[in-house]
N, C-alpha and C. Protein backbone atom coordinates (compact mmCIF):
# COMPACT_ATOMS: atom_id res chain seq x y z
N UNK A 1 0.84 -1.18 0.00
CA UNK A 1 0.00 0.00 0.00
C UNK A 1 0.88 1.25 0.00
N UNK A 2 0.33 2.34 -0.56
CA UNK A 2 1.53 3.50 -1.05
C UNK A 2 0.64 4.25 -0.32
N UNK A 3 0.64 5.69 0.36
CA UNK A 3 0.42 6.78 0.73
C UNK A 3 1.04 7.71 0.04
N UNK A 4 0.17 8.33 -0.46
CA UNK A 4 1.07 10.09 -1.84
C UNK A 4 0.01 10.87 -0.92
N UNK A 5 0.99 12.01 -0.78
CA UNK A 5 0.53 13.08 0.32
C UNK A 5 1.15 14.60 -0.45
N UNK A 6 0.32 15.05 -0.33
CA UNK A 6 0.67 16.51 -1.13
C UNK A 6 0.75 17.99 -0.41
N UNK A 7 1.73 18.38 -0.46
CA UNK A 7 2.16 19.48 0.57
C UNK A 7 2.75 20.73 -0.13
N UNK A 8 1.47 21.88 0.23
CA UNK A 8 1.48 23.00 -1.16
C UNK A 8 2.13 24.48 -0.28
N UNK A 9 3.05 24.87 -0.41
CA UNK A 9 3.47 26.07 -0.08
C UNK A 9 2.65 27.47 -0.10
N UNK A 10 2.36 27.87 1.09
CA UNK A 10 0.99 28.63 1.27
C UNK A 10 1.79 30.19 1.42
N UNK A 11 3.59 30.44 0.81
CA UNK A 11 3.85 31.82 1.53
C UNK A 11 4.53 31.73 2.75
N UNK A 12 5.44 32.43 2.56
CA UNK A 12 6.12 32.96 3.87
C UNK A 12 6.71 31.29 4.16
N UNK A 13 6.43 31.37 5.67
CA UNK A 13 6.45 29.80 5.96
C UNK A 13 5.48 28.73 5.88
N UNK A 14 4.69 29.07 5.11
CA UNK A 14 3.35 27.86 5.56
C UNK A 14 3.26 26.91 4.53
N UNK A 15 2.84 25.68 5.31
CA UNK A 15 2.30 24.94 4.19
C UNK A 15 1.11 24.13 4.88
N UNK A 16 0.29 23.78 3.39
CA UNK A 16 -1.10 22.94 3.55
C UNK A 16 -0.88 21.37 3.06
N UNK A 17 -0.86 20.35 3.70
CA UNK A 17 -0.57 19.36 3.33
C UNK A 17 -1.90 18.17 3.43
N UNK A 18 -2.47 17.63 2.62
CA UNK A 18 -3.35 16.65 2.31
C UNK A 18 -3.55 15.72 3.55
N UNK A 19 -4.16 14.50 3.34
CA UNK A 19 -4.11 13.36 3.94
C UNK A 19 -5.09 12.06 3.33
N UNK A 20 -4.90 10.99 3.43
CA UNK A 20 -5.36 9.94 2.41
C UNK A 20 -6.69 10.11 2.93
N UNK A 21 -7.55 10.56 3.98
CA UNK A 21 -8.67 10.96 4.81
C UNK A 21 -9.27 12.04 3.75
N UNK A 22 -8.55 12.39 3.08
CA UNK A 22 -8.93 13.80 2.23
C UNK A 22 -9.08 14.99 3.01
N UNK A 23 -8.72 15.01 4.48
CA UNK A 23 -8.63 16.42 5.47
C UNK A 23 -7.17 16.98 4.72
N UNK A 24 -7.59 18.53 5.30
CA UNK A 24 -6.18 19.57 5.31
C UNK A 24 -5.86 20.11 6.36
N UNK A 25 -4.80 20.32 6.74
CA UNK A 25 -4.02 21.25 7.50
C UNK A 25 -2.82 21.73 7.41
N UNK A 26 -2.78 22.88 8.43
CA UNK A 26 -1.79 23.83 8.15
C UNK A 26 -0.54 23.61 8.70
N UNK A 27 0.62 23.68 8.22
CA UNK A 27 1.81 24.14 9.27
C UNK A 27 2.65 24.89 9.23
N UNK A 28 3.53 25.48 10.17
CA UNK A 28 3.95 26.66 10.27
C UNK A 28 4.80 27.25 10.96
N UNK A 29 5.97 27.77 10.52
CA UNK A 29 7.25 27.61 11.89
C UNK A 29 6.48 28.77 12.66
N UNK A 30 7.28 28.84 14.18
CA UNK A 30 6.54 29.87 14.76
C UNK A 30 7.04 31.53 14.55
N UNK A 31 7.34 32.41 15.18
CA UNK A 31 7.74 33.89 14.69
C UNK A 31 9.40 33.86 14.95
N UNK A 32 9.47 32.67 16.00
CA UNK A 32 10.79 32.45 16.30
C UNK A 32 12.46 32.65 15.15
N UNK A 33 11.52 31.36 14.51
CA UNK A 33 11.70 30.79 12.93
C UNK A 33 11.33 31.57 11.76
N UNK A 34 10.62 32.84 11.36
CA UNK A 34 10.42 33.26 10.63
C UNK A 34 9.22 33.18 9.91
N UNK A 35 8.34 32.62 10.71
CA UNK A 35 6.62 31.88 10.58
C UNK A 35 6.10 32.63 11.02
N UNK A 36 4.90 32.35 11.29
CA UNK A 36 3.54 33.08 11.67
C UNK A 36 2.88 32.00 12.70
N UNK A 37 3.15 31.09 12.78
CA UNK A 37 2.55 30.45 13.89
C UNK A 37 0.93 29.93 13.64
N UNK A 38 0.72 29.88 12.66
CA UNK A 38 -0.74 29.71 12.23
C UNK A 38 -1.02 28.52 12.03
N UNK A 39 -0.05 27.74 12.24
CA UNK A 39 -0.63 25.99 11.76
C UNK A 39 0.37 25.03 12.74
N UNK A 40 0.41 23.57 12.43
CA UNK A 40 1.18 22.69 13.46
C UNK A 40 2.50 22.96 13.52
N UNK A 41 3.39 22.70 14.26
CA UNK A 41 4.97 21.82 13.48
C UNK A 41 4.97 21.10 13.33
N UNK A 42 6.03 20.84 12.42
CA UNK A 42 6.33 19.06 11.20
C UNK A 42 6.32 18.31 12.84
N UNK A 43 7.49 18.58 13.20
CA UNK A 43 8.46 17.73 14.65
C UNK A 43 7.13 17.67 15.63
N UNK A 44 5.93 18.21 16.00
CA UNK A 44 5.80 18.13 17.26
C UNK A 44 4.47 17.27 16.37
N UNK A 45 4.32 17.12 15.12
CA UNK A 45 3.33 16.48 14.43
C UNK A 45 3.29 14.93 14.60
N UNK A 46 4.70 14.75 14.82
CA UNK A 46 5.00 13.15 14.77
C UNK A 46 4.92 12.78 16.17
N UNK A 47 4.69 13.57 16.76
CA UNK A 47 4.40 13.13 18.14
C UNK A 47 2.91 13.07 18.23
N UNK A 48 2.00 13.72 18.02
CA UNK A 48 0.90 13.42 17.73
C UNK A 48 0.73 12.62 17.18
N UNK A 49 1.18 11.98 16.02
CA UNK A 49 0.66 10.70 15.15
C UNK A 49 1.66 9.62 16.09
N UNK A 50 2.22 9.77 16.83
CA UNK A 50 2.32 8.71 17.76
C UNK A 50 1.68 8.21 18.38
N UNK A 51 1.23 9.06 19.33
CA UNK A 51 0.06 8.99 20.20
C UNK A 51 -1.40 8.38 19.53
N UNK A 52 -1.67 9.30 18.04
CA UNK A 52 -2.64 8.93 17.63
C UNK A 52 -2.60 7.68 17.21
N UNK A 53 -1.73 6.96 16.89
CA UNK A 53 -1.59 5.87 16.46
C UNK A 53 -1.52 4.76 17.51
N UNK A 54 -1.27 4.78 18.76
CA UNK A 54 -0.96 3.42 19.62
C UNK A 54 -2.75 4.23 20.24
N UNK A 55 -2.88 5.40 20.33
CA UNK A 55 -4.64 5.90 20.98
C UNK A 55 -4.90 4.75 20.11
N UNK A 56 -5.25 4.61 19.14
CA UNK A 56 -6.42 4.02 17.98
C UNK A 56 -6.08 2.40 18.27
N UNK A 57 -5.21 1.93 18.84
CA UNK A 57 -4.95 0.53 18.87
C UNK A 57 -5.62 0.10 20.14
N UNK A 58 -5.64 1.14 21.13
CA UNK A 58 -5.89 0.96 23.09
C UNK A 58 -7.45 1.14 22.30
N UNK A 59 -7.82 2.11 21.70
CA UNK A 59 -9.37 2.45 22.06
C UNK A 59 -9.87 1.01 21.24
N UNK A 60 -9.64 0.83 20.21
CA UNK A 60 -10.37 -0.18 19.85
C UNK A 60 -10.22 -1.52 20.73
N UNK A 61 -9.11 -1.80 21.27
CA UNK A 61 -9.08 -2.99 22.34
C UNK A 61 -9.84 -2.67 23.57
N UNK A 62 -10.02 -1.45 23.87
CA UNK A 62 -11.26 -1.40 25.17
C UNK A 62 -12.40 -1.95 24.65
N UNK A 63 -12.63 -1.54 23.06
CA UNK A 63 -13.59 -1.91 22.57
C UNK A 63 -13.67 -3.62 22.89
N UNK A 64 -13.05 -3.95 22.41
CA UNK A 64 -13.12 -5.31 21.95
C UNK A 64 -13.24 -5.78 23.68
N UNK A 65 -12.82 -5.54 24.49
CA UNK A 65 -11.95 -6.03 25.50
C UNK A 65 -13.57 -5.84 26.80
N UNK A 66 -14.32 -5.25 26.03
CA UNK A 66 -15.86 -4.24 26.71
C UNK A 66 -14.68 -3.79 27.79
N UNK A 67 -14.04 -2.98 27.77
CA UNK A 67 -13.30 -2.49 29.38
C UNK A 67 -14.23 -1.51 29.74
N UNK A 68 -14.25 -0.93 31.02
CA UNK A 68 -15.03 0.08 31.26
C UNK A 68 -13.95 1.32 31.46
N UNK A 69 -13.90 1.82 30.94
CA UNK A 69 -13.06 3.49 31.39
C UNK A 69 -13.75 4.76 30.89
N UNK A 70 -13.86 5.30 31.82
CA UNK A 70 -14.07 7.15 31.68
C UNK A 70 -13.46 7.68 30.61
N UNK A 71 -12.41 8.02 30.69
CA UNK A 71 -11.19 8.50 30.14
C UNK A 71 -10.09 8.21 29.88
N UNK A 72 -9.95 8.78 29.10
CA UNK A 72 -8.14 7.88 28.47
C UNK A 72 -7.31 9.26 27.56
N UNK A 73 -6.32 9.63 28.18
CA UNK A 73 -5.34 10.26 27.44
C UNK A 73 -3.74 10.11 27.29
N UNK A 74 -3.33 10.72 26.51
CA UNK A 74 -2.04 10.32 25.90
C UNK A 74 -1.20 11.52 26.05
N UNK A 75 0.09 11.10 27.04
CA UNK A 75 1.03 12.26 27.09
C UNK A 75 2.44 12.35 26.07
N UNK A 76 2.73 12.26 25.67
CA UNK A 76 4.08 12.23 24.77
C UNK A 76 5.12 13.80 24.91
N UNK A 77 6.14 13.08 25.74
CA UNK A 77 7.25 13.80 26.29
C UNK A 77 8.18 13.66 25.27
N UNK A 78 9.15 14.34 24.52
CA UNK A 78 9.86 14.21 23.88
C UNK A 78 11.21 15.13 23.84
N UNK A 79 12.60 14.19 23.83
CA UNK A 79 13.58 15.26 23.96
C UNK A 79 14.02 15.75 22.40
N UNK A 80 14.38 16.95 22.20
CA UNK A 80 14.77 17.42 21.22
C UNK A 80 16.44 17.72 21.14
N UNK A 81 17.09 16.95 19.81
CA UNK A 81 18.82 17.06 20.19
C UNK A 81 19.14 18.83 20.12
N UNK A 82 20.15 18.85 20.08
CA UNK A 82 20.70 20.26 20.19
C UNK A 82 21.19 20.81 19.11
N UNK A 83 22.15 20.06 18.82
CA UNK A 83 22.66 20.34 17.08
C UNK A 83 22.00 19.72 15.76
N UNK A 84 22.06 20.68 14.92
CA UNK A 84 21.39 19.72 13.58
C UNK A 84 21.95 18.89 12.66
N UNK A 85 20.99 18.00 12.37
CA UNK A 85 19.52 18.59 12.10
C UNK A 85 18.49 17.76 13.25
N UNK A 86 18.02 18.82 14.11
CA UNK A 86 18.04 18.17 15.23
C UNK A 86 16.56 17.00 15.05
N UNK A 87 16.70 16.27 15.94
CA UNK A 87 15.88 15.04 16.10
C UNK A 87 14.97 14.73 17.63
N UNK A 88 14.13 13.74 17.61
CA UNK A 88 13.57 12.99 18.91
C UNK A 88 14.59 12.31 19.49
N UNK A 89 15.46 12.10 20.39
CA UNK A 89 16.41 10.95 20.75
C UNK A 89 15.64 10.32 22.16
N UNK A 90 14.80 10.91 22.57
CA UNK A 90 14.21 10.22 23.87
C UNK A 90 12.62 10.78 23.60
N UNK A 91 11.84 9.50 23.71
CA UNK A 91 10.04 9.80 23.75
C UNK A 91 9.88 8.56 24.77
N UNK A 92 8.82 9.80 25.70
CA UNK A 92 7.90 8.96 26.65
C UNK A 92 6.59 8.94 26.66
N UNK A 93 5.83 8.01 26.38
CA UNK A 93 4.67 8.11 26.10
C UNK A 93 3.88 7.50 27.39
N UNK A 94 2.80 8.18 28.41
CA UNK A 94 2.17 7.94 28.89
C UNK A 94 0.65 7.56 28.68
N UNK A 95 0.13 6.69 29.22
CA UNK A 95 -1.05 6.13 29.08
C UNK A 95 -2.00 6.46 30.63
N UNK A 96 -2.91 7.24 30.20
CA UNK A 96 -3.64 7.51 31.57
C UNK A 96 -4.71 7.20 31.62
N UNK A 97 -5.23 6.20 31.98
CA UNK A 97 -6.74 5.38 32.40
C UNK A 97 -7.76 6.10 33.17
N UNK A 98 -8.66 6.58 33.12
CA UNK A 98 -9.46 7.16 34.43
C UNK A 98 -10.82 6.42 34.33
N UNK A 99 -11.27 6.27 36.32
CA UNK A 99 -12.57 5.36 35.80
C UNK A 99 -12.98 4.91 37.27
N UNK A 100 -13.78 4.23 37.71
CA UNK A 100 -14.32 3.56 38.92
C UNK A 100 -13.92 2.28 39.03
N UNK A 101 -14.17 1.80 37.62
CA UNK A 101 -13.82 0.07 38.06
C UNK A 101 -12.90 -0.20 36.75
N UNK A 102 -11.31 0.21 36.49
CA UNK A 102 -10.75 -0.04 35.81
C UNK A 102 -10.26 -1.62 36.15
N UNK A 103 -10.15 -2.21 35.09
CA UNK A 103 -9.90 -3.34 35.27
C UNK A 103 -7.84 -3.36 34.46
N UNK A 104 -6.73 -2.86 35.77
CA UNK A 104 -5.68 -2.57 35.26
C UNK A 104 -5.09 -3.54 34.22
N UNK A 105 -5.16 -4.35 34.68
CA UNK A 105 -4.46 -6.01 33.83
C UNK A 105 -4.78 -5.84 32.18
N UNK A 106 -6.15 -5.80 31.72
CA UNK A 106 -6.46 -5.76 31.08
C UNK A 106 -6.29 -4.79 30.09
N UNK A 107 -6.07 -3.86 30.39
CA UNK A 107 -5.59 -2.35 30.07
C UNK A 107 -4.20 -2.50 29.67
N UNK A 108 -3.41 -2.52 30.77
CA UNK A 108 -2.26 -2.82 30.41
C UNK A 108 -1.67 -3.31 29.69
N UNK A 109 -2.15 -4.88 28.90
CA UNK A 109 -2.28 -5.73 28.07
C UNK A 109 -2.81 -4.91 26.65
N UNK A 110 -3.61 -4.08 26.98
CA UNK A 110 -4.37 -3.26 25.52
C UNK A 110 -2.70 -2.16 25.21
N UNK A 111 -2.29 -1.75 26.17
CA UNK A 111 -1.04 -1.13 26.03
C UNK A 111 0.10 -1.64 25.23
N UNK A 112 0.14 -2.89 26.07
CA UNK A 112 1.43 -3.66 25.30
C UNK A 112 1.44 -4.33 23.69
N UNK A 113 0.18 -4.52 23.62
CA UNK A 113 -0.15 -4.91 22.49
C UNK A 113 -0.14 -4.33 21.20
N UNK A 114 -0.41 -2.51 21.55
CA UNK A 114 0.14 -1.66 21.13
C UNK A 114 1.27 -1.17 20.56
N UNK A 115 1.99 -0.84 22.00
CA UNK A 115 3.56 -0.70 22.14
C UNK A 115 3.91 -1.92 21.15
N UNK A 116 3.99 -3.15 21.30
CA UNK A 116 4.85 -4.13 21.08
C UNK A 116 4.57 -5.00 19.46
N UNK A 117 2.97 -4.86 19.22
CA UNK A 117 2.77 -5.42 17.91
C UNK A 117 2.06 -4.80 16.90
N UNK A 118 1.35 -3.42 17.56
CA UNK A 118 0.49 -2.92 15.99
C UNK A 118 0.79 -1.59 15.85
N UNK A 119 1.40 -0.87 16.49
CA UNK A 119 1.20 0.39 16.26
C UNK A 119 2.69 0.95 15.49
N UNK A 120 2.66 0.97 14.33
CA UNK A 120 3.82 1.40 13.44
C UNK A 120 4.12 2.36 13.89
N UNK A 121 3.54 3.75 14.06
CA UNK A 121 4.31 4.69 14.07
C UNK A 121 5.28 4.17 14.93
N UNK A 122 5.01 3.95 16.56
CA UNK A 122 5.97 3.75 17.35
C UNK A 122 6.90 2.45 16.64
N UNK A 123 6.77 1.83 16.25
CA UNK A 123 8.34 0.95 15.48
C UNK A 123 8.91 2.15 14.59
N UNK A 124 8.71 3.09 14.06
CA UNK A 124 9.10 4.39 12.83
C UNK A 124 10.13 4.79 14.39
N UNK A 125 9.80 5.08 15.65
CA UNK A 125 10.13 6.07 16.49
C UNK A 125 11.36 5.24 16.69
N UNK A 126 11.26 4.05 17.29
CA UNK A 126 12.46 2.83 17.54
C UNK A 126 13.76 3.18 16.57
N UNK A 127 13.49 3.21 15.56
CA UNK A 127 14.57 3.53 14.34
C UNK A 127 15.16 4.61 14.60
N UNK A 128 15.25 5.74 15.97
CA UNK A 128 16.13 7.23 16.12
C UNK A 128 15.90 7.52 17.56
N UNK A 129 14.94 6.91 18.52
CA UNK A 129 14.70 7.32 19.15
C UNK A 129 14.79 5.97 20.70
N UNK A 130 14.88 6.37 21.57
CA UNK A 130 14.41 5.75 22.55
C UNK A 130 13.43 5.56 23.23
N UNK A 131 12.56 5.01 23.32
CA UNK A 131 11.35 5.08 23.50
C UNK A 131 10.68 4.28 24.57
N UNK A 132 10.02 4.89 25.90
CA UNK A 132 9.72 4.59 27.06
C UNK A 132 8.31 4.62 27.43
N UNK A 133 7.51 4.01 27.90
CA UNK A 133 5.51 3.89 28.09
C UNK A 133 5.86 3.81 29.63
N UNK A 134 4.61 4.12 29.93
CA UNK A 134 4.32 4.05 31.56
C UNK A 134 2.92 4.83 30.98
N UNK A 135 2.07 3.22 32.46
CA UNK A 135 0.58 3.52 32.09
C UNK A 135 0.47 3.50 33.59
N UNK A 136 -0.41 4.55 33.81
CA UNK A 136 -1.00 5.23 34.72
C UNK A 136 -3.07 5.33 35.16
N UNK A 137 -3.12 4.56 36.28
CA UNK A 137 -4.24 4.39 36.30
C UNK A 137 -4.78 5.66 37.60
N UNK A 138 -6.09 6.20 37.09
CA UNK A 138 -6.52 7.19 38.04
C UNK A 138 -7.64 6.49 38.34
N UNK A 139 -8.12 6.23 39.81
CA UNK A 139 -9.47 5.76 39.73
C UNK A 139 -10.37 6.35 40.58
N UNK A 140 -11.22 6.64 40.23
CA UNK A 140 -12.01 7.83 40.93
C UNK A 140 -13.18 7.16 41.87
């Protein structure tokens, strides 16, 4: 399967880039950089599609799994190198459960399964980065 993604120079710093979803969005260095700040960054993008990517593996295994949870969010800590062209060399991705009757085991298991067998982006991250999970249960 191929992904072609099209990314159109909007000026100044911006650009609008496609998605096989057929959505658009913007990105945009900030004023720092010579941008305007009006859309994502590339770098802090792939941290999002990290997250979004092992999210979409946990939510559908609650599914499957009937777990009961409130809430569920995704923290992604990431170090940035110093010299260029700089990179991720350390990501921590947290998993935060919230709920009355979390059933941890089970969860945890929706985690690893994640981490360890479906979620590509994070094998993409493995290839530059170091990469650390810790799941965190809140129970109310």
């Amino acid at each position: 399967m191929t992904n072609h993604i099209t990314t159109n120079w909007m000026g100044n710093m911006a650009f609008e880039s496609n998605n096989p979803s057929d959505h658009k969005f913007i990105m945009d260095a900030g004023a720092e950089d010579g941008g305007e700040g009006k859309g994502f960054r590339p770098k802090a993008l792939m941290l999002s599609s990290l997250a979004g990517c092992s999210g979409l593996d946990v939510a559908s295994l609650i599914k499957k799994m009937k777990l009961e949870v409130d809430k569920f969010h995704i923290e992604t800590i990431a170090n940035l190198t110093e010299e260029h062209p700089k990179f991720y060399d350390k990501v921590k991705v947290e998993y935060h459960f919230y709920g009355s009757n979390l059933d941890e085991k089970k969860l945890q298991r929706a985690v690893d399964l994640s981490v360890e067998k479906y979620c590509g982006v994070m094998e993409m991250f493995r290839k530059f980065a170091k990469v650390t999970t810790q799941t965190i249960f809140h129970k109310s």
